[in-house]
Protein backbone atom coordinates (compact mmCIF):
# COMPACT_ATOMS: atom_id res chain seq x y z
CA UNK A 1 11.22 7.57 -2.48
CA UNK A 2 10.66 10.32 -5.00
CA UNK A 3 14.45 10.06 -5.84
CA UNK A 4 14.15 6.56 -6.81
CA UNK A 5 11.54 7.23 -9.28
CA UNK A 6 8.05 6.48 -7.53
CA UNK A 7 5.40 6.76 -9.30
CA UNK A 8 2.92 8.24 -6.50
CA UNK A 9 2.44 8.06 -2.21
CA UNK A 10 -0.28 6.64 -0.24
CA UNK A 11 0.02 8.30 3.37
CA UNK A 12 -1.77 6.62 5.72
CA UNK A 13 -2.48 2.98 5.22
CA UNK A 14 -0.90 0.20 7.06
CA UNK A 15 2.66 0.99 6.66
CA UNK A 16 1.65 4.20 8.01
CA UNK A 17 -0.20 2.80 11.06
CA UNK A 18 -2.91 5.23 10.22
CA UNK A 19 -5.76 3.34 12.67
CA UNK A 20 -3.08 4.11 15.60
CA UNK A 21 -2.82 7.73 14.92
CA UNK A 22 -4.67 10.51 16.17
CA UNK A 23 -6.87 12.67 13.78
CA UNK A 24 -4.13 15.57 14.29
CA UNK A 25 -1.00 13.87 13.56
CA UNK A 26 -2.61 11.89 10.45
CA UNK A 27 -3.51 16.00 9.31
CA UNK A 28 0.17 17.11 10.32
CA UNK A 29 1.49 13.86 7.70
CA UNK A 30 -1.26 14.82 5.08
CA UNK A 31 -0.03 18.25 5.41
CA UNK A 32 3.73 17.59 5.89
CA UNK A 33 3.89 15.02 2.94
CA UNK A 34 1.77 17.28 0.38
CA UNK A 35 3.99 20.06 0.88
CA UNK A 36 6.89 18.45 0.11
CA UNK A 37 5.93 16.21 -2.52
CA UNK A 38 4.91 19.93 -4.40
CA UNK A 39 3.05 17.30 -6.86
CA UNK A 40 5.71 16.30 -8.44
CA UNK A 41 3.59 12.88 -8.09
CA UNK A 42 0.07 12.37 -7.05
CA UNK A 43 -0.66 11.50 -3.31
CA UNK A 44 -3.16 9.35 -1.95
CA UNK A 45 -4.73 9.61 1.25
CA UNK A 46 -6.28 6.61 3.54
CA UNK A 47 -9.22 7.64 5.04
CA UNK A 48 -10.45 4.17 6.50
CA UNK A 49 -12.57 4.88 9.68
CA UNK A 50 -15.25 3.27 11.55
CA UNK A 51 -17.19 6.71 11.47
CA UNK A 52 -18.50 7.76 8.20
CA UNK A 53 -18.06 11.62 8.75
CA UNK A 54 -14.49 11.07 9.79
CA UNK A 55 -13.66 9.57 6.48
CA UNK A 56 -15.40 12.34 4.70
CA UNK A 57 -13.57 14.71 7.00
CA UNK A 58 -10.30 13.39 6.10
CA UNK A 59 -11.22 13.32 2.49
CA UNK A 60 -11.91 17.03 2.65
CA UNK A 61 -8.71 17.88 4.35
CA UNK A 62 -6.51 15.52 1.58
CA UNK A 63 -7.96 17.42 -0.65
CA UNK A 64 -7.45 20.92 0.88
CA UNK A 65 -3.87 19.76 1.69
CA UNK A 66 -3.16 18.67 -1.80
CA UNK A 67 -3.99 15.40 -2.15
CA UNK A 68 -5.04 13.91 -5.93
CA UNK A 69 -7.34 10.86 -4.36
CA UNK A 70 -8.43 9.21 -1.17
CA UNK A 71 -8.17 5.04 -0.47
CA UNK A 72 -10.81 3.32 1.91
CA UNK A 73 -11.28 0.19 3.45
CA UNK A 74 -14.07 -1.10 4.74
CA UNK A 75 -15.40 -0.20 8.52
CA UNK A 76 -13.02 -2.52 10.53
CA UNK A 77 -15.13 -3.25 13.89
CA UNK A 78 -18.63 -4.39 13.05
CA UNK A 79 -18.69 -6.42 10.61
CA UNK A 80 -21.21 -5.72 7.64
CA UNK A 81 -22.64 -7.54 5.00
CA UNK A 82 -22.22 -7.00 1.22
CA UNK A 83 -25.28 -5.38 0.50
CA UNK A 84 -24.46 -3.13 3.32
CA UNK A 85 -20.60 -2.05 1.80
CA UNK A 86 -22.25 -1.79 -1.00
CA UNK A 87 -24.47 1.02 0.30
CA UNK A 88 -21.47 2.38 2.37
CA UNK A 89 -19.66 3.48 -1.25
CA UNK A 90 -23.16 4.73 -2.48
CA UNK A 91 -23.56 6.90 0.34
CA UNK A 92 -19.80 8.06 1.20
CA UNK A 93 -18.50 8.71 -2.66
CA UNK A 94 -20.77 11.40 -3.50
CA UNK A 95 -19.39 12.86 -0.32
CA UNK A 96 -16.19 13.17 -1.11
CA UNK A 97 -14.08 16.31 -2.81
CA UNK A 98 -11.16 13.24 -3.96
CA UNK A 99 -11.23 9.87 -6.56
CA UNK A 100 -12.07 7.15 -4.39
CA UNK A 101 -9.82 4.45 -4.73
CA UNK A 102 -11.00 0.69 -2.58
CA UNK A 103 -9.01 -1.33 -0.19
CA UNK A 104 -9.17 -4.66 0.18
CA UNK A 105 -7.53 -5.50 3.27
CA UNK A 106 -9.57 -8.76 4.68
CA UNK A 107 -6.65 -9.47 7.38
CA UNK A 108 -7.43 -5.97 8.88
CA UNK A 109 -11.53 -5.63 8.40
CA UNK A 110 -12.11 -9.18 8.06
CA UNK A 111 -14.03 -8.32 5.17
CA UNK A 112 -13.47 -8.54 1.58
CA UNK A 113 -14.75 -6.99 -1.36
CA UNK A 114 -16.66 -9.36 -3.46
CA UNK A 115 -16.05 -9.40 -6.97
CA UNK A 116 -19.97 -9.08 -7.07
CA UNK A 117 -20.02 -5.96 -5.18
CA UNK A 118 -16.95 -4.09 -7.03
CA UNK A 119 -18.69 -5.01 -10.29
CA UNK A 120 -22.08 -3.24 -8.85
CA UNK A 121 -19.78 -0.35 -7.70
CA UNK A 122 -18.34 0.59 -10.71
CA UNK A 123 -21.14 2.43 -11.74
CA UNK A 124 -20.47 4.79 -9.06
CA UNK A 125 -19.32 8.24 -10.21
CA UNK A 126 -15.79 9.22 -8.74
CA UNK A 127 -14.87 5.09 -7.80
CA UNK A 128 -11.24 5.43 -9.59
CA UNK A 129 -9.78 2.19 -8.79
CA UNK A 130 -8.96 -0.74 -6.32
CA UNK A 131 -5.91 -2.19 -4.05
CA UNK A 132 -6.42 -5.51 -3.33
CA UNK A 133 -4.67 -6.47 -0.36
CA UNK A 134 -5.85 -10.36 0.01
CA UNK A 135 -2.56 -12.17 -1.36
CA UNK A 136 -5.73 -13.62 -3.05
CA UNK A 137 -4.83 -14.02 -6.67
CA UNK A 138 -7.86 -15.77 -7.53
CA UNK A 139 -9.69 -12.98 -6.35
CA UNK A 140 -7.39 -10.81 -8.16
CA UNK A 141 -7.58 -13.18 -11.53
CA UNK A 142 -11.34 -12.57 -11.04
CA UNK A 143 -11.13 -8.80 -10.60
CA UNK A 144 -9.31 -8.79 -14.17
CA UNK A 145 -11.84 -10.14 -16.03
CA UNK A 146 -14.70 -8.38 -14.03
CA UNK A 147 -12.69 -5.28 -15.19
CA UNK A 148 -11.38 -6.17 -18.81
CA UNK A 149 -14.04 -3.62 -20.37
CA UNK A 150 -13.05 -0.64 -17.57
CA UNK A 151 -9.54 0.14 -18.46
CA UNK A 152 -9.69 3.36 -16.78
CA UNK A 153 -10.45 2.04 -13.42
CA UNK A 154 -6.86 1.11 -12.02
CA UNK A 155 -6.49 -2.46 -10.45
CA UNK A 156 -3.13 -2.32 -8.19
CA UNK A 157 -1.84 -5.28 -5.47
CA UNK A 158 -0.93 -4.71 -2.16
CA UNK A 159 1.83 -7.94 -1.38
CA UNK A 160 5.19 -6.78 -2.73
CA UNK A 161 5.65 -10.51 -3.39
CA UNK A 162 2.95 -10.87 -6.10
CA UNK A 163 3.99 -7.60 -7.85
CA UNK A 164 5.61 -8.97 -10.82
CA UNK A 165 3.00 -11.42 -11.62
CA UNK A 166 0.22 -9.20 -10.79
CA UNK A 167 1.86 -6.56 -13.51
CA UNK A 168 2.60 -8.98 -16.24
CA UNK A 169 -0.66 -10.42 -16.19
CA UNK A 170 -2.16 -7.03 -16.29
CA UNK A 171 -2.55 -5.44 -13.08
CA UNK A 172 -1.22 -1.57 -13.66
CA UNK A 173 0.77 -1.75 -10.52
CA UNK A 174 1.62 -1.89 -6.83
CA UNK A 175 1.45 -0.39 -3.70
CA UNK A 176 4.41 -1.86 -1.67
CA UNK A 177 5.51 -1.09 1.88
CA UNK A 178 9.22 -2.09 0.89
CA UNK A 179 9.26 0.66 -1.55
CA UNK A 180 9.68 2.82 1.65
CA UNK A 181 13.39 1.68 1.83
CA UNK A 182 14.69 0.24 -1.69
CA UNK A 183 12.01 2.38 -3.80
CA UNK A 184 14.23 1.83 -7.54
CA UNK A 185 13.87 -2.34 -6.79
CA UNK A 186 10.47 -2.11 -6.96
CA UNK A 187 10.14 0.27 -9.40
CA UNK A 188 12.32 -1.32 -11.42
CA UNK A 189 10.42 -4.22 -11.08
CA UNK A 190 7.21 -3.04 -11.99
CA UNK A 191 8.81 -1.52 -15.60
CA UNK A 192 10.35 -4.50 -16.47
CA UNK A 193 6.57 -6.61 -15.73
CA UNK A 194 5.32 -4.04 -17.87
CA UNK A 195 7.68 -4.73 -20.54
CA UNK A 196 7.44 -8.07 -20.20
CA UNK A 197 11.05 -9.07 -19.83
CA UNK A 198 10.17 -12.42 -17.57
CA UNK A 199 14.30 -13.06 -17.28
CA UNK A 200 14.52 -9.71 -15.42
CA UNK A 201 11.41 -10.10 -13.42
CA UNK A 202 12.39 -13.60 -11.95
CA UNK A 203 16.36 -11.62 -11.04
CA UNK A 204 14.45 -9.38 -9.74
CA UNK A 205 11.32 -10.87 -7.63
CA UNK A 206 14.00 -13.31 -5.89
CA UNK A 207 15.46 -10.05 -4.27
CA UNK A 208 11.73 -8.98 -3.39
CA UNK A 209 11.53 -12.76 -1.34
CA UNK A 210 15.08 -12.40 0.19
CA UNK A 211 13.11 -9.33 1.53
CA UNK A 212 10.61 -10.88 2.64
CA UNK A 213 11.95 -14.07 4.35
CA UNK A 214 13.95 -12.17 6.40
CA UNK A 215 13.64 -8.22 7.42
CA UNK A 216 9.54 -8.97 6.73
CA UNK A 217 10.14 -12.51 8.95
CA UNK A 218 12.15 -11.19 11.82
CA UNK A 219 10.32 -11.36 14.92
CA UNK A 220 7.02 -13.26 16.23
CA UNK A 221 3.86 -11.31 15.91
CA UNK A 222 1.81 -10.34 12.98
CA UNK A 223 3.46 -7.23 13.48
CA UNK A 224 6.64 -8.22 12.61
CA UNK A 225 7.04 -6.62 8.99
CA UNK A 226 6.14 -3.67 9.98
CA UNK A 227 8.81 -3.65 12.89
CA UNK A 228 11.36 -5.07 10.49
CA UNK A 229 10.84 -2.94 7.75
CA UNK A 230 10.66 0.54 9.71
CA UNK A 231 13.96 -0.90 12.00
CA UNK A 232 15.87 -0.66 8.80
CA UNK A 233 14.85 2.52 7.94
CA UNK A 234 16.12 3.44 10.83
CA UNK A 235 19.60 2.08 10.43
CA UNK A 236 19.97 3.43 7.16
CA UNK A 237 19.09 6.81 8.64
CA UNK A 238 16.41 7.44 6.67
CA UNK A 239 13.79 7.82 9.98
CA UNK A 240 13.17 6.43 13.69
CA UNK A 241 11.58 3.29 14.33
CA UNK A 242 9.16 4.79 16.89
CA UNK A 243 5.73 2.71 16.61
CA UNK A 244 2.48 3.69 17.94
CA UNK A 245 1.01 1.69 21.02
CA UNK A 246 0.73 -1.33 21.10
CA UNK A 247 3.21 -1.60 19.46
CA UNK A 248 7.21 -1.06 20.31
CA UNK A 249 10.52 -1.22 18.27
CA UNK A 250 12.57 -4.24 17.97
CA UNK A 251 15.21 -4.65 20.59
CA UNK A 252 19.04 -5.10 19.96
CA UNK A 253 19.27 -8.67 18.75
CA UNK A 254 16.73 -8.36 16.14
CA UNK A 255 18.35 -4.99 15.56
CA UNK A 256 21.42 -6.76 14.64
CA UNK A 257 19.96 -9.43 12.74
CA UNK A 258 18.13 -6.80 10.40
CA UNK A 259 21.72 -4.94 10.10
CA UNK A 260 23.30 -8.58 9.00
CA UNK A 261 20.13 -8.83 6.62
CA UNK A 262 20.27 -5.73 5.18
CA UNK A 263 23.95 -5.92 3.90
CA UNK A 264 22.95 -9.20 2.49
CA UNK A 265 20.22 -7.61 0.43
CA UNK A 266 22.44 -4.54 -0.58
CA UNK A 267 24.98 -7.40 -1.62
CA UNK A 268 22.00 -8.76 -3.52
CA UNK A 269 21.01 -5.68 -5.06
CA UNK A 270 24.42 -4.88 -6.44
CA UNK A 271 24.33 -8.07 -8.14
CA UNK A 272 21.30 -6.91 -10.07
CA UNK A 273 22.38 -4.11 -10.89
CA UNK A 274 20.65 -1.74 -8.58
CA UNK A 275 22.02 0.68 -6.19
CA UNK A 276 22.29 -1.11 -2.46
């Protein structure tokens, strides 16, 4: 990833099945990833948990390990109210050693962040930025203009798919799971949204969808990205597919059908000029 010219990580969010993991192996990845990133670009740690002194324990260790901010989503089990997440980022920033930066994952917590409640957080010292999550982009629209006046707090999207039109209409970037296996697409991607060169965008957001429809679509559970996308890491060699439980590997004929897929989005890449 750092080789096709990523701008920073973000260990443990939900590429990185961090609500599977145990507290040990999410230190041993903190620890693992800081080390060899050396900080040649800044990592960010999720530290989402439905304990509050968990989260500031993981903060603390991200920070002893390296780490150059910390991401949270809201408390994903009972389900609180906006006054209440409100008072959740009151209490917990002060606690941590890291920049805070939101998640808005509704899917996951079945909460969102209301515009209302980001704009009442902003006064909070350390509150860096936000990664919205929805697929909302009303919600993002409105975070813009809640944010026009706050240009250093950063407003990033999660979907890969909205990238390109969440950058040229002046989001400062993305957090995308697909940037695990084709990191210079995306990246590539995001430079030409910020230069504004639509023709190049379109080219290259129609590679982002081939992506999607199929390695993303293979499979029948709400899992299914995740299995597709870490099943072609694996055949390109780059890691296993190992998943936590519940949750197992696809079996040989969705194997196969990601191998067909991914030559057809090398063949696409080429076309594009990227490396595939």
């Amino acid at each position: 990833m750092l080789a096709g010219g990523v701008h920073a990580l973000f260990l443990l969010g939900t590429t990185g099945e961090a609500p599977s993991l145990s507290y040990r192996l999410r230190q041993e990845i903190v620890q693992r990833a800081c080390r060899q990133v050396q900080g040649r670009v800044p990592v960010l740690v999720g530290i989402t948990d439905t304990a509050f002194v968990e989260s500031v324990r993981m903060a603390r260790y991200a920070a002893e390990a390296g780490a150059q901010g910390v991401v949270l989503a809201p408390p994903y089990y009972f389900p609180a109210g906006q006054e209440e997440l409100l008072e959740y980022l009151q209490h917990l920033t002060p606690e941590l050693p890291l920049p805070l930066y939101i998640y808005n994952m509704p899917s996951h917590t079945k909460l969102v962040f209301e515009p209302d409640t980001v704009r009442r957080a902003l006064d909070i010292p350390g509150l860096a930025g936000l990664k919205d999550s929805s697929g909302n982009m009303v919600y993002f629209h409105r975070l813009q203009r809640l944010l026009a006046g706050r240009p250093e707090f950063t407003l990033l999207v999660g979907p890969e798919e909205l990238l390109g039109e969440a950058v040229m209409l002046g989001g400062h970037g993305g957090v995308n799971g697909g940037a695990n296996l084709f990191p210079r697409l995306y990246v590539t991607l995001y430079e030409a949204a910020v230069a504004g060169a639509r023709d190049r965008v379109e080219e290259l957001h129609a590679v982002v969808m081939a992506i999607s429809d199929t390695i993303y679509s293979t499979g029948r559970h709400g899992s299914s990205f995740m299995k597709g996308l870490k099943c072609a890491l694996a055949l390109e060699g780059i890691c296993e597919d190992f998943m936590a439980e519940p949750f197992h590997r696809f079996r040989d004929a969705e194997r196969r059908r990601i191998g067909g897929y991914l030559e057809e989005i090398k063949q696409l890449l080429r076309r594009v000029g990227l490396p595939g």
